[in-house]
N, C-alpha and C. Protein backbone atom coordinates (compact mmCIF):
# COMPACT_ATOMS: atom_id res chain seq x y z
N UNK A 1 -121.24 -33.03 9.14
CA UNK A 1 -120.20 -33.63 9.95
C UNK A 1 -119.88 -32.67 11.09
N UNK A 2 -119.85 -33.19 12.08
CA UNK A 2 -119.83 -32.52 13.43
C UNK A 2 -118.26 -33.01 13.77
N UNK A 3 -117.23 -32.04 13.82
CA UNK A 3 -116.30 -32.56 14.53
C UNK A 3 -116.28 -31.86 15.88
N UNK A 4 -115.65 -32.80 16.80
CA UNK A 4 -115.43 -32.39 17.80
C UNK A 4 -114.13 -33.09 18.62
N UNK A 5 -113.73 -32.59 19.90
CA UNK A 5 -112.55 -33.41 20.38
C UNK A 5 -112.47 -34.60 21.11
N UNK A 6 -114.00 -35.38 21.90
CA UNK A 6 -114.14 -35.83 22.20
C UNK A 6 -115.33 -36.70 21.85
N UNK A 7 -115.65 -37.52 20.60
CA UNK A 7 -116.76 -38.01 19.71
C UNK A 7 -117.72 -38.98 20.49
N UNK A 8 -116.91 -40.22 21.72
CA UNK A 8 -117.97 -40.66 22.94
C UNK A 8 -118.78 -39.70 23.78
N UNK A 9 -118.20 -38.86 23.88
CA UNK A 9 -118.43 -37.61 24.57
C UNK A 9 -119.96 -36.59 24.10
N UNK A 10 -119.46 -36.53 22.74
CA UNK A 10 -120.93 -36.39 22.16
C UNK A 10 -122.22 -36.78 21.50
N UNK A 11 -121.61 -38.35 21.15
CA UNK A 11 -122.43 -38.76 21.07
C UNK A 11 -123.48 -39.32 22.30
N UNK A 12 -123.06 -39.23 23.32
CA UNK A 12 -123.62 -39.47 24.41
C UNK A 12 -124.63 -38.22 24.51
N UNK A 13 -123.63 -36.67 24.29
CA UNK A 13 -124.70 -35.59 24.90
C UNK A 13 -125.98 -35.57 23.55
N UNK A 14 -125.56 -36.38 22.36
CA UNK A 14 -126.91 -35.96 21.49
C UNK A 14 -127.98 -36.43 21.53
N UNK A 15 -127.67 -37.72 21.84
CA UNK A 15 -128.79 -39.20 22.67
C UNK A 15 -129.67 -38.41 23.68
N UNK A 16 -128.78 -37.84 24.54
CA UNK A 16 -129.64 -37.29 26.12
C UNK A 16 -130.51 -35.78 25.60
N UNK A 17 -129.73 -35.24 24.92
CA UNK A 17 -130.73 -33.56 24.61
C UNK A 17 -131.43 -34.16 23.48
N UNK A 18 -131.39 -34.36 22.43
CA UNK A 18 -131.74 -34.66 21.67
C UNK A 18 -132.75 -35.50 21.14
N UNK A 19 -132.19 -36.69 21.47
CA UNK A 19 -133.24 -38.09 21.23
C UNK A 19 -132.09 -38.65 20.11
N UNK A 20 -131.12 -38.11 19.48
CA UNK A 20 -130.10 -38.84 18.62
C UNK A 20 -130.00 -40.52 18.65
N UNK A 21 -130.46 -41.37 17.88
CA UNK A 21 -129.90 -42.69 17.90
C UNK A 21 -129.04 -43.15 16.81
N UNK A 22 -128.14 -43.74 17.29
CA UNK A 22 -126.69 -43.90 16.59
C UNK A 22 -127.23 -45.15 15.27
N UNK A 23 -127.00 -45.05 13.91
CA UNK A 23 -127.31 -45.60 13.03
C UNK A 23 -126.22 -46.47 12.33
N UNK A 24 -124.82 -46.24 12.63
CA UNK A 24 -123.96 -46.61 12.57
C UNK A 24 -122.52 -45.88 13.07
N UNK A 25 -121.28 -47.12 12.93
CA UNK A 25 -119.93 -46.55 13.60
C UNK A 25 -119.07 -47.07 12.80
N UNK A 26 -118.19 -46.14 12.20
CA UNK A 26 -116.78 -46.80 11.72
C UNK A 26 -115.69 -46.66 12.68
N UNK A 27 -115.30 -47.18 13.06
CA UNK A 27 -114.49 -47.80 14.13
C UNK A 27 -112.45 -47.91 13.77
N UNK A 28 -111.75 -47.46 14.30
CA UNK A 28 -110.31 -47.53 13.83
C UNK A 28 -109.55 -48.01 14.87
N UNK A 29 -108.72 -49.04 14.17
CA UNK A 29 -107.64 -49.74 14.93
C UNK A 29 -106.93 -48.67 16.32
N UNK A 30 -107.03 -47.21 16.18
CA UNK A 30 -106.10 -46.41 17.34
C UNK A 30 -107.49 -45.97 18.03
N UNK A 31 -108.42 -46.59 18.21
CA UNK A 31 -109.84 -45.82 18.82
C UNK A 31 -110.46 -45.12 18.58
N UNK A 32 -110.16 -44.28 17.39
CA UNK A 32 -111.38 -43.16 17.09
C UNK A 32 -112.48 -43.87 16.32
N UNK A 33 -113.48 -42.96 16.04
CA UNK A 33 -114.39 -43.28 15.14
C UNK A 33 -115.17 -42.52 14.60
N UNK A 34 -116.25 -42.91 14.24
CA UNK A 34 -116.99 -41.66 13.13
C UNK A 34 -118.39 -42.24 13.43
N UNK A 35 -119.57 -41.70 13.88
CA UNK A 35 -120.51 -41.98 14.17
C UNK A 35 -121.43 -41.30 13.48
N UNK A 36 -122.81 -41.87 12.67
CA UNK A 36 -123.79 -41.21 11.89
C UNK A 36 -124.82 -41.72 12.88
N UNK A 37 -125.48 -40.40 13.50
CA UNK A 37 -126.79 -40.15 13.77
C UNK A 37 -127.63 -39.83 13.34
N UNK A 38 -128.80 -40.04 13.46
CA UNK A 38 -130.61 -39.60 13.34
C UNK A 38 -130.48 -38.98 14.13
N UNK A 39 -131.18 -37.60 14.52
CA UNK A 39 -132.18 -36.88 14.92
C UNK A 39 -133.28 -36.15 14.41
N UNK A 40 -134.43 -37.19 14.92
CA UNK A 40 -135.63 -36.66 14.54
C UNK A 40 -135.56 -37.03 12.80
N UNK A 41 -135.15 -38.00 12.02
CA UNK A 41 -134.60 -38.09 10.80
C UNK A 41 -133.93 -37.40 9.98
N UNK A 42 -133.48 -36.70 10.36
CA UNK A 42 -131.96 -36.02 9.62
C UNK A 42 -131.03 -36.44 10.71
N UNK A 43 -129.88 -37.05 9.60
CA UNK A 43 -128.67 -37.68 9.67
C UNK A 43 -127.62 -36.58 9.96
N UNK A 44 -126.58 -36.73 11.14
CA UNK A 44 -125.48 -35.81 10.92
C UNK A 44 -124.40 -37.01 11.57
N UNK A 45 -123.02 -36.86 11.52
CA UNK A 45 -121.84 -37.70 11.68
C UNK A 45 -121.24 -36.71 12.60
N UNK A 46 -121.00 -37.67 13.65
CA UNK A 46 -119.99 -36.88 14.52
C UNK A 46 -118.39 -37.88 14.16
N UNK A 47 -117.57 -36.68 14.24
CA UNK A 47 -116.26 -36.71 14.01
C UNK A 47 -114.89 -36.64 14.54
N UNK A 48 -114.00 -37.25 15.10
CA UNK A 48 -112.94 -37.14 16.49
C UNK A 48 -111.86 -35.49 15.55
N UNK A 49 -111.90 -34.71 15.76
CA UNK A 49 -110.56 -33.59 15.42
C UNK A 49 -109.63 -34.43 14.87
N UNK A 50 -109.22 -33.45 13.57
CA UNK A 50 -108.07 -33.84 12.85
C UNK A 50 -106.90 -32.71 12.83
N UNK A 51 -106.24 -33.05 11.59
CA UNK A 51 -105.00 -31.99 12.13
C UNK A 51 -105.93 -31.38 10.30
N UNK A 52 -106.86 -31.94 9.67
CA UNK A 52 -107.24 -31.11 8.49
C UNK A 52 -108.58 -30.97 8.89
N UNK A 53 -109.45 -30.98 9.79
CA UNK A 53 -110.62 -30.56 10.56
C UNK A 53 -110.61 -30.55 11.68
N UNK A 54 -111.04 -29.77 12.13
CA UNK A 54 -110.84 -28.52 13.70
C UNK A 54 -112.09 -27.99 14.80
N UNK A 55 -112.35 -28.36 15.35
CA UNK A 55 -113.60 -28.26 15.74
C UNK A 55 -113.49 -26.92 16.58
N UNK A 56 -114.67 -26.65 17.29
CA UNK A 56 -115.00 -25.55 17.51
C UNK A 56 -114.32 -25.06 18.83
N UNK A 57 -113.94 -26.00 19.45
CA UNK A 57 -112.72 -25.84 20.76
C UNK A 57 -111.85 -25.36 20.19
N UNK A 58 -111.06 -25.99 19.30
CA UNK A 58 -110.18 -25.55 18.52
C UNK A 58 -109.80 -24.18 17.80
N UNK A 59 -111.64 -24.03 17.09
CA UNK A 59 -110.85 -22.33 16.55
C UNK A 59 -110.98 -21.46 17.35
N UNK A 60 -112.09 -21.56 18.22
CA UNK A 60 -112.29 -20.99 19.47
C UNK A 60 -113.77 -19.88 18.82
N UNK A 61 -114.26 -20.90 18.31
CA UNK A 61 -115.65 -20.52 17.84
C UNK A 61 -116.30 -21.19 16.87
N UNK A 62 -117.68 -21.17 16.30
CA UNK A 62 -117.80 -22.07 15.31
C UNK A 62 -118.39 -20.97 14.12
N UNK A 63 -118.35 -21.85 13.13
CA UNK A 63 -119.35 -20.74 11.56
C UNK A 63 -120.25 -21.46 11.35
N UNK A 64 -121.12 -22.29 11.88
CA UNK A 64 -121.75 -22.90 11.54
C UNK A 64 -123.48 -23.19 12.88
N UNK A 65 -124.16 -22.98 12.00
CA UNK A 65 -125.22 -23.32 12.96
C UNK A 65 -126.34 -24.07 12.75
N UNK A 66 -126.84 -25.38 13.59
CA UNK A 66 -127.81 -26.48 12.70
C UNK A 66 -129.15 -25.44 13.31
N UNK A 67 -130.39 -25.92 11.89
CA UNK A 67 -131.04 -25.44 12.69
C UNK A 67 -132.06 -27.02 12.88
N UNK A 68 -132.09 -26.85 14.05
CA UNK A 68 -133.53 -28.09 14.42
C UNK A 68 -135.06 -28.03 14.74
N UNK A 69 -135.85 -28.33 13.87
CA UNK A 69 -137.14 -27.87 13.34
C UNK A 69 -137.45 -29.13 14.83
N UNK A 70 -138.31 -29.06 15.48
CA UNK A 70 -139.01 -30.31 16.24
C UNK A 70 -140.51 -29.71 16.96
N UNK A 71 -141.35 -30.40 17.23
CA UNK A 71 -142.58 -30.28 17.41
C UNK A 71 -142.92 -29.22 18.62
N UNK A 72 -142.11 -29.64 19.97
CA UNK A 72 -141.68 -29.04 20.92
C UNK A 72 -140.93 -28.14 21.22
N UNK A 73 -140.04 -26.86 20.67
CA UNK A 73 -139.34 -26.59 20.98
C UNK A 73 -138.47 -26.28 22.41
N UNK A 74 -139.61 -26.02 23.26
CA UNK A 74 -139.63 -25.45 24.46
C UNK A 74 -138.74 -26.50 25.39
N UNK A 75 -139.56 -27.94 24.97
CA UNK A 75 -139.12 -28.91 25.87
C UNK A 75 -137.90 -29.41 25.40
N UNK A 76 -137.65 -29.36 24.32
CA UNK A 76 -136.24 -30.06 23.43
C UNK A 76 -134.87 -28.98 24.43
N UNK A 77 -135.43 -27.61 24.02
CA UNK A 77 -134.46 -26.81 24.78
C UNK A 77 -134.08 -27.45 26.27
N UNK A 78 -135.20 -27.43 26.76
CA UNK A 78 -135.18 -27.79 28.44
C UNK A 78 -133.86 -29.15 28.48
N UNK A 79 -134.62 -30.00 27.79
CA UNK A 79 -133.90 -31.39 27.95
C UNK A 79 -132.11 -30.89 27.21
N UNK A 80 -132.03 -30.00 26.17
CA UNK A 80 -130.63 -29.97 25.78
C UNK A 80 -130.32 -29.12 27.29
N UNK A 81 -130.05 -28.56 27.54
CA UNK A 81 -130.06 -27.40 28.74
C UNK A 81 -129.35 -28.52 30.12
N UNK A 82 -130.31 -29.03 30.22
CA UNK A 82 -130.58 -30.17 31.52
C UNK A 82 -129.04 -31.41 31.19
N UNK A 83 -128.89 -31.48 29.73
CA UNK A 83 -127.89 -32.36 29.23
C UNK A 83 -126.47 -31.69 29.10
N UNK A 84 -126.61 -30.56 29.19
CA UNK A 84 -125.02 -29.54 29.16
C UNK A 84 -124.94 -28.50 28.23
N UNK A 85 -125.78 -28.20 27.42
CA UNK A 85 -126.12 -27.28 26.93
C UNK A 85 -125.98 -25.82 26.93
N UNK A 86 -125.44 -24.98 26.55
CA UNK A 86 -125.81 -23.30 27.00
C UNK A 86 -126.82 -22.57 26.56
N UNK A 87 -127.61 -21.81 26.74
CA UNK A 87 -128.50 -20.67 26.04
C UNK A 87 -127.83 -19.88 25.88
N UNK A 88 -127.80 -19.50 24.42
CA UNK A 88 -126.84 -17.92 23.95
C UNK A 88 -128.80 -17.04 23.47
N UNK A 89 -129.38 -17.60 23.27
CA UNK A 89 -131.14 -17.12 23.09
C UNK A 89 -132.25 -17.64 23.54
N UNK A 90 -132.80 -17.21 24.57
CA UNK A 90 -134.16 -18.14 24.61
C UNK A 90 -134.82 -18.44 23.31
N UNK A 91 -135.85 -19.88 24.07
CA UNK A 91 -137.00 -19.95 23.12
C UNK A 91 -137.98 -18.38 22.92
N UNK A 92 -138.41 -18.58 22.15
CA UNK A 92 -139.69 -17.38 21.94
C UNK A 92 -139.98 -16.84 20.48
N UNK A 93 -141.26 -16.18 20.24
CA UNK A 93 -141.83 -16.42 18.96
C UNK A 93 -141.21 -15.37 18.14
N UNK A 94 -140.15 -15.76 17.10
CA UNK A 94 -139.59 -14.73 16.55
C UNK A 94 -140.71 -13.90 15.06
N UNK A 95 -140.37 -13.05 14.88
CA UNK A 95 -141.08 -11.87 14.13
C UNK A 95 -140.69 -12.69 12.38
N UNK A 96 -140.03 -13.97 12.34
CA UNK A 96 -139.76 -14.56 10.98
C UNK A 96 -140.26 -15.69 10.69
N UNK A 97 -141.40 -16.10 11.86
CA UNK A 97 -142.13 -16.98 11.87
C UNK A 97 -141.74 -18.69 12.17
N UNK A 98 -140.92 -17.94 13.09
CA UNK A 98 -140.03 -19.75 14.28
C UNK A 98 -140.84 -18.87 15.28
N UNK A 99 -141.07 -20.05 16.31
CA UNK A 99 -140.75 -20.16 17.85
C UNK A 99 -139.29 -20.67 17.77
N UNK A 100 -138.22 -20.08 18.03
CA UNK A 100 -137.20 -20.67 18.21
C UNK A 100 -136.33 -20.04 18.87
N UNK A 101 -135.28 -20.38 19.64
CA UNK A 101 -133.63 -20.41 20.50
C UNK A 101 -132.68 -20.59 20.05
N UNK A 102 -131.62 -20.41 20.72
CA UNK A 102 -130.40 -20.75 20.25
C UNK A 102 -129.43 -21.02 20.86
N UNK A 103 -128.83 -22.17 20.86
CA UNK A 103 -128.06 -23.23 22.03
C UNK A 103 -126.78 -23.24 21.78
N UNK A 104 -125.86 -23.65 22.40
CA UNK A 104 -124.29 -23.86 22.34
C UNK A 104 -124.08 -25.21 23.02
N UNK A 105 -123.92 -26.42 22.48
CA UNK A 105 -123.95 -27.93 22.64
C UNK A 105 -122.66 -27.53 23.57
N UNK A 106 -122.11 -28.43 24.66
CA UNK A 106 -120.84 -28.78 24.64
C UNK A 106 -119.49 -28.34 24.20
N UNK A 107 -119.74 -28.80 23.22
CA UNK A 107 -118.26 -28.93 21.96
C UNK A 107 -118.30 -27.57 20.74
N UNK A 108 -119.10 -26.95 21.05
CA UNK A 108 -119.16 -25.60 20.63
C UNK A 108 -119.65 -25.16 19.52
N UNK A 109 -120.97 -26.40 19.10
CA UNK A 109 -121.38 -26.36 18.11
C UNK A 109 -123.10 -25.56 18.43
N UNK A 110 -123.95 -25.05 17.79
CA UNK A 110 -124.39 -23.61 18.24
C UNK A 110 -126.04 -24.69 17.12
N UNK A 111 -126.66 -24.47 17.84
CA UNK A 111 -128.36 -25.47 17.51
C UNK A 111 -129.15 -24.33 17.56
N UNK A 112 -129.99 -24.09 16.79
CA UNK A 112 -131.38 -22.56 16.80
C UNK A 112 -132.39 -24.21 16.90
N UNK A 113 -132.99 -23.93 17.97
CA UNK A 113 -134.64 -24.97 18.01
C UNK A 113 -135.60 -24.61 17.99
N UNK A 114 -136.70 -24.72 17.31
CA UNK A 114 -137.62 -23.84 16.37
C UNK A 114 -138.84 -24.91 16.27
N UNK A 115 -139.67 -24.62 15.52
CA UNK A 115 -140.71 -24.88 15.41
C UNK A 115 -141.45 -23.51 14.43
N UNK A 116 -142.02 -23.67 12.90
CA UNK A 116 -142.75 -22.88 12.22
C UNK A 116 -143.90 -22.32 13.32
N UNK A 117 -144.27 -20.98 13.46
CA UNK A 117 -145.46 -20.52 13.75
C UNK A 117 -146.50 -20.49 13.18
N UNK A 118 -147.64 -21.27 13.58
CA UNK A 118 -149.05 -21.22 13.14
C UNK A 118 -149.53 -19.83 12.42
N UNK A 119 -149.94 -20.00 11.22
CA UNK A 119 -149.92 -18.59 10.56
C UNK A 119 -149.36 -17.59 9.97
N UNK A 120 -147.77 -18.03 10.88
CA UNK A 120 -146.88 -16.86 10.99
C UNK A 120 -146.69 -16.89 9.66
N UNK A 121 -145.34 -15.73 9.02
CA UNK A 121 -145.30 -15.40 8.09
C UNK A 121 -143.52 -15.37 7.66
N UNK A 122 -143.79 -15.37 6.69
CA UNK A 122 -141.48 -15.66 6.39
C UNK A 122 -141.81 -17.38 5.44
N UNK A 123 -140.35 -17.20 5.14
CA UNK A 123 -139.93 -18.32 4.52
C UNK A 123 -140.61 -19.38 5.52
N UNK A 124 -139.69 -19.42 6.64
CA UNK A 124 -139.94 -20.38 7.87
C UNK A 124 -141.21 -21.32 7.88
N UNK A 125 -141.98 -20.40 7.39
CA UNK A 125 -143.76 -21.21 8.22
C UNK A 125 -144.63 -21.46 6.86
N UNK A 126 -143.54 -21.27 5.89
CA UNK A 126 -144.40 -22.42 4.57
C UNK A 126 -144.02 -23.74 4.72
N UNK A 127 -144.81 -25.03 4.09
CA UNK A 127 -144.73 -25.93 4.56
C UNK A 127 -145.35 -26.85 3.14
């Protein structure tokens, strides 16, 4: 569950960096809602801020970091980047056996995009 303060807001930016397509919406009489996405087939729910969940604007940081395995990494970055994205790490071939980065969405939620290295070695690149 992804909360954040503005949930049209991101579900829009996950569609555009991402490829996210919305699988369903629960919908509430005062406008909010709760949206479960696919990306790349894993499911995550984005969530409008509560006064008992707090998003990452809110604490003024997050503890949490997805990581997203995808074929491309390079280009996934580009396209999150291009969509509003920050780089807190480039892409590049880490010594634990990702090609992977590390992003700051928007809403202050923090994405490592990766891809196992051919050969490489670590947990990461068994399969």
């Amino acid at each position: 569950m992804l909360t954040v303060e503005d949930p049209a807001a991101a579900v829009d930016f996950y569609r555009r960096a991402f490829g996210a397509v919305e699988l369903h919406r629960n919908s509430y009489a005062d406008g909010r809602f709760v949206a479960e996405l696919s990306i790349g087939g894993a499911h995550v729910r984005v969530a409008p801020a509560s006064a008992g969940d707090r998003s990452p604007a809110a604490l003024g940081g997050t503890s949490v970091r997805l990581n997203l395995l995808v074929e491309d990494p390079d280009s996934v970055a580009e396209r999150a980047v291009a969509a509003g994205a920050r780089e807190v790490a480039p892409i590049a071939d880490q010594d634990y056996g990702l090609r992977q980065g590390r992003f700051a969405d928007p809403f202050g939620h923090h994405w490592l995009i990766g891809r196992p290295l051919a050969g490489g070695a670590g947990d990461w690149a068994i399969t």
